[in-house]
C-alpha atoms as a PDB file:
ATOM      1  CA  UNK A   1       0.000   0.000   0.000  1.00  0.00           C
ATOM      2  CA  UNK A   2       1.181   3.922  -0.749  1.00  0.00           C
ATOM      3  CA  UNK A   3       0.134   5.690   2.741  1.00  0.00           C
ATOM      4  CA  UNK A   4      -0.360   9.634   2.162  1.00  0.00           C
ATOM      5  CA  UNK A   5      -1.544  11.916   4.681  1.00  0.00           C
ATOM      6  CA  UNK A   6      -3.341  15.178   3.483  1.00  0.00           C
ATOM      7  CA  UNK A   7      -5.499  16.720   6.561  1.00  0.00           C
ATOM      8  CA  UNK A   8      -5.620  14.526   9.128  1.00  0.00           C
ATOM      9  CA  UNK A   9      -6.668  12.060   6.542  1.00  0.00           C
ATOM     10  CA  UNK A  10      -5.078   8.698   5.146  1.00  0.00           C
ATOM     11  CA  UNK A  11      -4.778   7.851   1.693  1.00  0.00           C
ATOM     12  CA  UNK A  12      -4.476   4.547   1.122  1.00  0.00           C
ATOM     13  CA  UNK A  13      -3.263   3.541  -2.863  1.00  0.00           C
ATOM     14  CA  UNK A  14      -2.694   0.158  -4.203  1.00  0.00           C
ATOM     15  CA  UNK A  15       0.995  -0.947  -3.676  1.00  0.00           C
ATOM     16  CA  UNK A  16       1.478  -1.456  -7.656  1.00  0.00           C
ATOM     17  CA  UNK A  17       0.544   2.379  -8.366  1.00  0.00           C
ATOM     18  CA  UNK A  18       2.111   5.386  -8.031  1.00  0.00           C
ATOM     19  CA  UNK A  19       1.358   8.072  -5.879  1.00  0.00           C
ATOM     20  CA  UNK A  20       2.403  11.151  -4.466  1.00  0.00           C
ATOM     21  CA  UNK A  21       1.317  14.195  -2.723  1.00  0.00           C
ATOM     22  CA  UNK A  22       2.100  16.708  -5.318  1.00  0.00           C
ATOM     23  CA  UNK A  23       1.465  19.760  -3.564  1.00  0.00           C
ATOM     24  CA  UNK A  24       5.099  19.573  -1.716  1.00  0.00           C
ATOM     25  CA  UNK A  25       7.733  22.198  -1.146  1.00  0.00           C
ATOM     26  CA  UNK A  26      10.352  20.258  -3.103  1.00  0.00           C
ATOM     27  CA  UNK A  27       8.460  18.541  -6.026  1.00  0.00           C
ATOM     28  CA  UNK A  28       9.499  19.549  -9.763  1.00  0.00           C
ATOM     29  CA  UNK A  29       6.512  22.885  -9.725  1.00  0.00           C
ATOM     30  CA  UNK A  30       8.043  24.272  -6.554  1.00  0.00           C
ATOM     31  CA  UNK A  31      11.532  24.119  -7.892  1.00  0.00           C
ATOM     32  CA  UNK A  32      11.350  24.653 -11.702  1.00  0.00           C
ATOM     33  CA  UNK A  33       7.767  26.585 -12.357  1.00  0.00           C
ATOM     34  CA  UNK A  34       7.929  29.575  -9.675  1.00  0.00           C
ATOM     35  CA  UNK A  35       4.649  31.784 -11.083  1.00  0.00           C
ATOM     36  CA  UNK A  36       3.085  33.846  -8.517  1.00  0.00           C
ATOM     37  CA  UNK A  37      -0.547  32.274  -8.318  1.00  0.00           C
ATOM     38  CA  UNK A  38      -0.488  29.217  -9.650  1.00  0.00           C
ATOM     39  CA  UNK A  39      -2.026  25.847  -7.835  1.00  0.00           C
ATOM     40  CA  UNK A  40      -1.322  22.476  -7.546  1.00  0.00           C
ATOM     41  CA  UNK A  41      -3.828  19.365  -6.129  1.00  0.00           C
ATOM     42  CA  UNK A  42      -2.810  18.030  -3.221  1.00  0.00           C
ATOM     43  CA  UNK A  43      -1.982  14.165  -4.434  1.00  0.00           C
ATOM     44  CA  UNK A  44      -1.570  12.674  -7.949  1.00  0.00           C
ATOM     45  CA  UNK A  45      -2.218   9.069  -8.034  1.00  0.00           C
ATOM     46  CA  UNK A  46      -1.665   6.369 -11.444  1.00  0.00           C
ATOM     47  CA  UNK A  47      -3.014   3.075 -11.593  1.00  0.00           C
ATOM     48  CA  UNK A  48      -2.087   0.951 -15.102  1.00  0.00           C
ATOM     49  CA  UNK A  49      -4.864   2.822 -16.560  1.00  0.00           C
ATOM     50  CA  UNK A  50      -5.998   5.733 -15.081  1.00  0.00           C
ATOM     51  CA  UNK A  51      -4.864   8.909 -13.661  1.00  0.00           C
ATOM     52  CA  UNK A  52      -6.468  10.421 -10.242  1.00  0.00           C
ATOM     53  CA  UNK A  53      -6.049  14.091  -9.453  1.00  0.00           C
ATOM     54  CA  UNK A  54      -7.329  14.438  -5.790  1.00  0.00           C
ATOM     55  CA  UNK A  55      -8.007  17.688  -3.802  1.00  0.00           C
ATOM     56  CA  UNK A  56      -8.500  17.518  -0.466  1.00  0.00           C
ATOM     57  CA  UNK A  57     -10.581  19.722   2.164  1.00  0.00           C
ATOM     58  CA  UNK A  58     -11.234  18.798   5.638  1.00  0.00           C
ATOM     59  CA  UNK A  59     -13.843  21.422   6.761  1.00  0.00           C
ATOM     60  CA  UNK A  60     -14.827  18.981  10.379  1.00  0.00           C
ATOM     61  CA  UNK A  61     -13.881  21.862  12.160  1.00  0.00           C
ATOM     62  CA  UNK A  62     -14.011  25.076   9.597  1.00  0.00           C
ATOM     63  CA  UNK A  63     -17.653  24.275   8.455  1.00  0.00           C
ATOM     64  CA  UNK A  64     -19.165  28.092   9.130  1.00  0.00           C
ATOM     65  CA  UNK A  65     -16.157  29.544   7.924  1.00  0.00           C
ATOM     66  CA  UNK A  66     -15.704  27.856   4.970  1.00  0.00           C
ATOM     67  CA  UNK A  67     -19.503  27.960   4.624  1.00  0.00           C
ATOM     68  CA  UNK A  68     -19.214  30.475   1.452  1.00  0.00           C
ATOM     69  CA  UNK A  69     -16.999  28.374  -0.655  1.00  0.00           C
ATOM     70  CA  UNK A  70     -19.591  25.516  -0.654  1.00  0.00           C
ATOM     71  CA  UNK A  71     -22.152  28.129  -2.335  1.00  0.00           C
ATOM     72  CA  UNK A  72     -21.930  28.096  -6.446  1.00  0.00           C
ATOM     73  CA  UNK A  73     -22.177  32.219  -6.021  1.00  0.00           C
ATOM     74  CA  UNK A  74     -19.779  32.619  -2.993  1.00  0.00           C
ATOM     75  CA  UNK A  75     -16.832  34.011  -2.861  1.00  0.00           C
ATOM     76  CA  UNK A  76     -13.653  31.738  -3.888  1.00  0.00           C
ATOM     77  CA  UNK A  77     -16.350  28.930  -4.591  1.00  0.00           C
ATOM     78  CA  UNK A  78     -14.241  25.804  -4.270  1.00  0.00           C
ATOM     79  CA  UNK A  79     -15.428  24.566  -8.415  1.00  0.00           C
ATOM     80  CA  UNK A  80     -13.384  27.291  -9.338  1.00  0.00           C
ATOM     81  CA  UNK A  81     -10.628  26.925  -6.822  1.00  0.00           C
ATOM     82  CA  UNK A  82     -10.485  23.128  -8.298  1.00  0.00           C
ATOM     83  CA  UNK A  83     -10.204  23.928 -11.761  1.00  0.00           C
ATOM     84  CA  UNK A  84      -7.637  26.591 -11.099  1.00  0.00           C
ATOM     85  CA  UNK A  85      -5.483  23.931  -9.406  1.00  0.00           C
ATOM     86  CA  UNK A  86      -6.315  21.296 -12.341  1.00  0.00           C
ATOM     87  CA  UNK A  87      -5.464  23.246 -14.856  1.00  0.00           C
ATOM     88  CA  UNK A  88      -2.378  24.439 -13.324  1.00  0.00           C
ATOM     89  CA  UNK A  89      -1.335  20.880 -12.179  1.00  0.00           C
ATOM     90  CA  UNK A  90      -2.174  20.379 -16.161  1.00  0.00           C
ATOM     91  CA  UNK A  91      -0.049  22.911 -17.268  1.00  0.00           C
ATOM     92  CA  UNK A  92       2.856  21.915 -14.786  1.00  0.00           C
ATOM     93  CA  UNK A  93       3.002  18.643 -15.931  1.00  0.00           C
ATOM     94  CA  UNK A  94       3.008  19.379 -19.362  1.00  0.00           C
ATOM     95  CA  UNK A  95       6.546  21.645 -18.217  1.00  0.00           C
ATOM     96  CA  UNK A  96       7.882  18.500 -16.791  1.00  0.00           C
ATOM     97  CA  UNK A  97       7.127  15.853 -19.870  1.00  0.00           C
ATOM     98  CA  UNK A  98       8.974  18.996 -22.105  1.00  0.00           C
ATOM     99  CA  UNK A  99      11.753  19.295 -19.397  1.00  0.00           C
ATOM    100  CA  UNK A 100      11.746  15.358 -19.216  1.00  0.00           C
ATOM    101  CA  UNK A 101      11.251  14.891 -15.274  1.00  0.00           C
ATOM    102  CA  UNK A 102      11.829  11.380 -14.713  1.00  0.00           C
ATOM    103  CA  UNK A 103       9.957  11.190 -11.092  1.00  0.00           C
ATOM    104  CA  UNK A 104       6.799  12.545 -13.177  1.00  0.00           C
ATOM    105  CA  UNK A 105       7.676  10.756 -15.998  1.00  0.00           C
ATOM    106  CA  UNK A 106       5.255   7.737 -15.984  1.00  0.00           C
ATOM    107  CA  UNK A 107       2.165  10.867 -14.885  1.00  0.00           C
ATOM    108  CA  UNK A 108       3.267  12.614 -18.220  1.00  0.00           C
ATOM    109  CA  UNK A 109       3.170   9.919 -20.244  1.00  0.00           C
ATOM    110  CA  UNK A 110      -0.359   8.814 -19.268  1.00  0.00           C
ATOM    111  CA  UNK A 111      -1.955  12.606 -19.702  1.00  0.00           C
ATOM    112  CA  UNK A 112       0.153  13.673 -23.353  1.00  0.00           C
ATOM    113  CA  UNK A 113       1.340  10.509 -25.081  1.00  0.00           C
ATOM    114  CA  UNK A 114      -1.620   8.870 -25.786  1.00  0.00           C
ATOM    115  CA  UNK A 115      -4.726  11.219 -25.960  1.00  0.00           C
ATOM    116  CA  UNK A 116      -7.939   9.693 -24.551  1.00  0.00           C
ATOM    117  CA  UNK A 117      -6.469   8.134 -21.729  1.00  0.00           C
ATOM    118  CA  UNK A 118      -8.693   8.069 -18.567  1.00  0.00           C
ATOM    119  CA  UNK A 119      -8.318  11.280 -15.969  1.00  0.00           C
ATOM    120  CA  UNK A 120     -10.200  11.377 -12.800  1.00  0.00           C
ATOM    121  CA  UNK A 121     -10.210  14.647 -10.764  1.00  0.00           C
ATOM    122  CA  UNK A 122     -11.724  14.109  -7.222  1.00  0.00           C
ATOM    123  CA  UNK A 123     -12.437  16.986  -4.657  1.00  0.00           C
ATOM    124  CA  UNK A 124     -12.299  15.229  -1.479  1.00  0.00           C
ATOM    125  CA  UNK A 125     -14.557  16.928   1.147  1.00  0.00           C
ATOM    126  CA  UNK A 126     -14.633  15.908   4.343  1.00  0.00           C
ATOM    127  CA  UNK A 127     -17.141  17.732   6.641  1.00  0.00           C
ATOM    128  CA  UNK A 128     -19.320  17.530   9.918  1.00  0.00           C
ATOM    129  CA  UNK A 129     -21.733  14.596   9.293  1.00  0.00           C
ATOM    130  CA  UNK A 130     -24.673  16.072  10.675  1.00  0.00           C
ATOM    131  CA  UNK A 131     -24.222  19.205   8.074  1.00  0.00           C
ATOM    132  CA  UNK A 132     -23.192  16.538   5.495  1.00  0.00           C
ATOM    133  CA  UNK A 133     -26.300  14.093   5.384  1.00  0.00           C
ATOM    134  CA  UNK A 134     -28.713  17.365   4.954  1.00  0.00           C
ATOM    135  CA  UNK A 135     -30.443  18.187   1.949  1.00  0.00           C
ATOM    136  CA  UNK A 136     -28.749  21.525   1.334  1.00  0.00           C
ATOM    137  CA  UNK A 137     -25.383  19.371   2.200  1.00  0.00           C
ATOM    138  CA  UNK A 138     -26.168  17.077  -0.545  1.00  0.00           C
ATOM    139  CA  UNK A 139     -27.189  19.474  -2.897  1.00  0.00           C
ATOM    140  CA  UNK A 140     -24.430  21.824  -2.460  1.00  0.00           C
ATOM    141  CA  UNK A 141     -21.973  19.113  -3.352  1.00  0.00           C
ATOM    142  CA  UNK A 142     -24.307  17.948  -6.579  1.00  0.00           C
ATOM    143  CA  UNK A 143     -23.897  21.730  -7.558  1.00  0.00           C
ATOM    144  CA  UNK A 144     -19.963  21.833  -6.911  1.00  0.00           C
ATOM    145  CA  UNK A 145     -19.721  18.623  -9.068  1.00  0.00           C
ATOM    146  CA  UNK A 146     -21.587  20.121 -12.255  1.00  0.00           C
ATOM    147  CA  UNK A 147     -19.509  23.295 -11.756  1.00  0.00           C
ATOM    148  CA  UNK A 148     -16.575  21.540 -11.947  1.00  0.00           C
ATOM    149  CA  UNK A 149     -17.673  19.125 -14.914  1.00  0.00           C
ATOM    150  CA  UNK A 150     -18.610  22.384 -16.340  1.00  0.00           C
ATOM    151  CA  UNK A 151     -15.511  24.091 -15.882  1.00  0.00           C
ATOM    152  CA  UNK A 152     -13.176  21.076 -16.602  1.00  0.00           C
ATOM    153  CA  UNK A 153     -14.790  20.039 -19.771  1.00  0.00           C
ATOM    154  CA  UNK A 154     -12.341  21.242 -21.966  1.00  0.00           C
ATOM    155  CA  UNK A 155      -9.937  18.860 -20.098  1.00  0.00           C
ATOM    156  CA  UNK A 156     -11.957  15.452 -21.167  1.00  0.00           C
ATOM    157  CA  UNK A 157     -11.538  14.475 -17.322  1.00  0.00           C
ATOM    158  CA  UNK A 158     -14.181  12.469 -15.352  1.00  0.00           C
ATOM    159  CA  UNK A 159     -15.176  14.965 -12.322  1.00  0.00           C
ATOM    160  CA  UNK A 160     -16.415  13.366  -8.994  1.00  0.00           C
ATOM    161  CA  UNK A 161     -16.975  15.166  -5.516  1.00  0.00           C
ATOM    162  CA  UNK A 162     -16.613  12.308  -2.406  1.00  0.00           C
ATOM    163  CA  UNK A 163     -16.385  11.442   1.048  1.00  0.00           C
ATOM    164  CA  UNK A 164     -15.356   8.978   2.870  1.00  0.00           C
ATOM    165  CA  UNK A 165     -19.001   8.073   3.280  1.00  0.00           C
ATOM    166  CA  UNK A 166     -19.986   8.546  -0.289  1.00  0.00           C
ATOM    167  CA  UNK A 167     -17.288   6.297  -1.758  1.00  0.00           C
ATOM    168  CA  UNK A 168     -18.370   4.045  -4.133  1.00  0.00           C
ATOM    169  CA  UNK A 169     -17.609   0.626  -2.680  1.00  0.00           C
ATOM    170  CA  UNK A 170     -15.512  -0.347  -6.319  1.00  0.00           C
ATOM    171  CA  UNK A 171     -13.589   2.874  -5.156  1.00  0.00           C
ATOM    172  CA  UNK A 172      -9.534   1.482  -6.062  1.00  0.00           C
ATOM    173  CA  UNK A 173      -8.250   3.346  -3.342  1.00  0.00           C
ATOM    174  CA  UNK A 174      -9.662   4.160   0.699  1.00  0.00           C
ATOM    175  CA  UNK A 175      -9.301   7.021   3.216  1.00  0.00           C
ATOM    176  CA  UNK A 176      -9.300   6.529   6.791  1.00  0.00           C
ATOM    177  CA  UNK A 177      -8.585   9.203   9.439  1.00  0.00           C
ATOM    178  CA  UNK A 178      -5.042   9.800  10.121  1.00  0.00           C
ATOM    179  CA  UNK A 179      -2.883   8.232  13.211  1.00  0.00           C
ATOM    180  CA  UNK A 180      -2.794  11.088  15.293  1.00  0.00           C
END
């Protein structure tokens, strides 16, 4: 298994993929792409045939003040955060297949050398379960979703908004809370 912890939350990937959280200090768009404003998701993940972009929010404890970015019309709505961050990852990777970045090597290859290739961007939300299982809770993530689809179609990437209660139980990969 590939074990990555993104707030206060455990990953856990198949042992014959490849993951990483991509968001680091030190990975190739930190060292070799320095533009003011630019994004990255937090963990890039590649089974044989399929590439998973994953952002993650934990808002179990920031649920009223993150209460705005849930809303399609609120300010820094988190659709448009996402696709900001996708197409920057996007656009980063695309530096390091031209630079030819051998630790994002086999992640290049799978989005540029053969077009059509399966790309699954997930925004992970993890919130309070009683605000979760509400109507409004439920619909606010079905709206997030079709802005992102929306947004991202250009891309030709599947878009999917989860939790660890809403994933589907064919899901390749798990999340767990994180040892404290």
């Amino acid at each position: 298994m590939i074990d990555i912890i993104e707030d206060k939350l455990l990953f856990r990937f198949p042992g014959d993929w490849i993951a990483e959280k991509y968001d680091r200090d030190d990975g190739f768009a930190a060292r070799k792409c320095r533009i003011d404003g630019t994004k990255r998701v937090d963990i890039l993940a590649l089974s044989q045939d399929e590439l998973w972009m994953i952002e993650v929010k934990d808002f179990r404890t920031h649920a009223i003040e993150n209460k705005h970015r849930m809303e399609m019309d609120g300010e820094d709505p988190l659709h448009v955060e996402l696709a900001k961050k996708v197409r920057d990852t996007v656009a980063f990777l695309f530096a390091a297949y031209r630079d030819g970045d051998e630790a994002l090597a086999p992640y290049c290859q799978h989005a540029f050398a053969k077009p059509g290739r399966r790309i699954t961007v997930v925004l992970f939300v993890e919130e309070d379960e009683q605000r979760a299982r509400t109507v409004k809770g439920r619909s606010l993530r079905t709206n997030i979703e079709q802005g992102m689809k929306t947004l991202l179609a250009p891309f030709g990437v599947r878009c999917h908004v989860q939790r660890r209660s809403t994933l589907p139980p064919n899901c390749p990969w798990t999340v767990c809370g994180a040892p404290t």
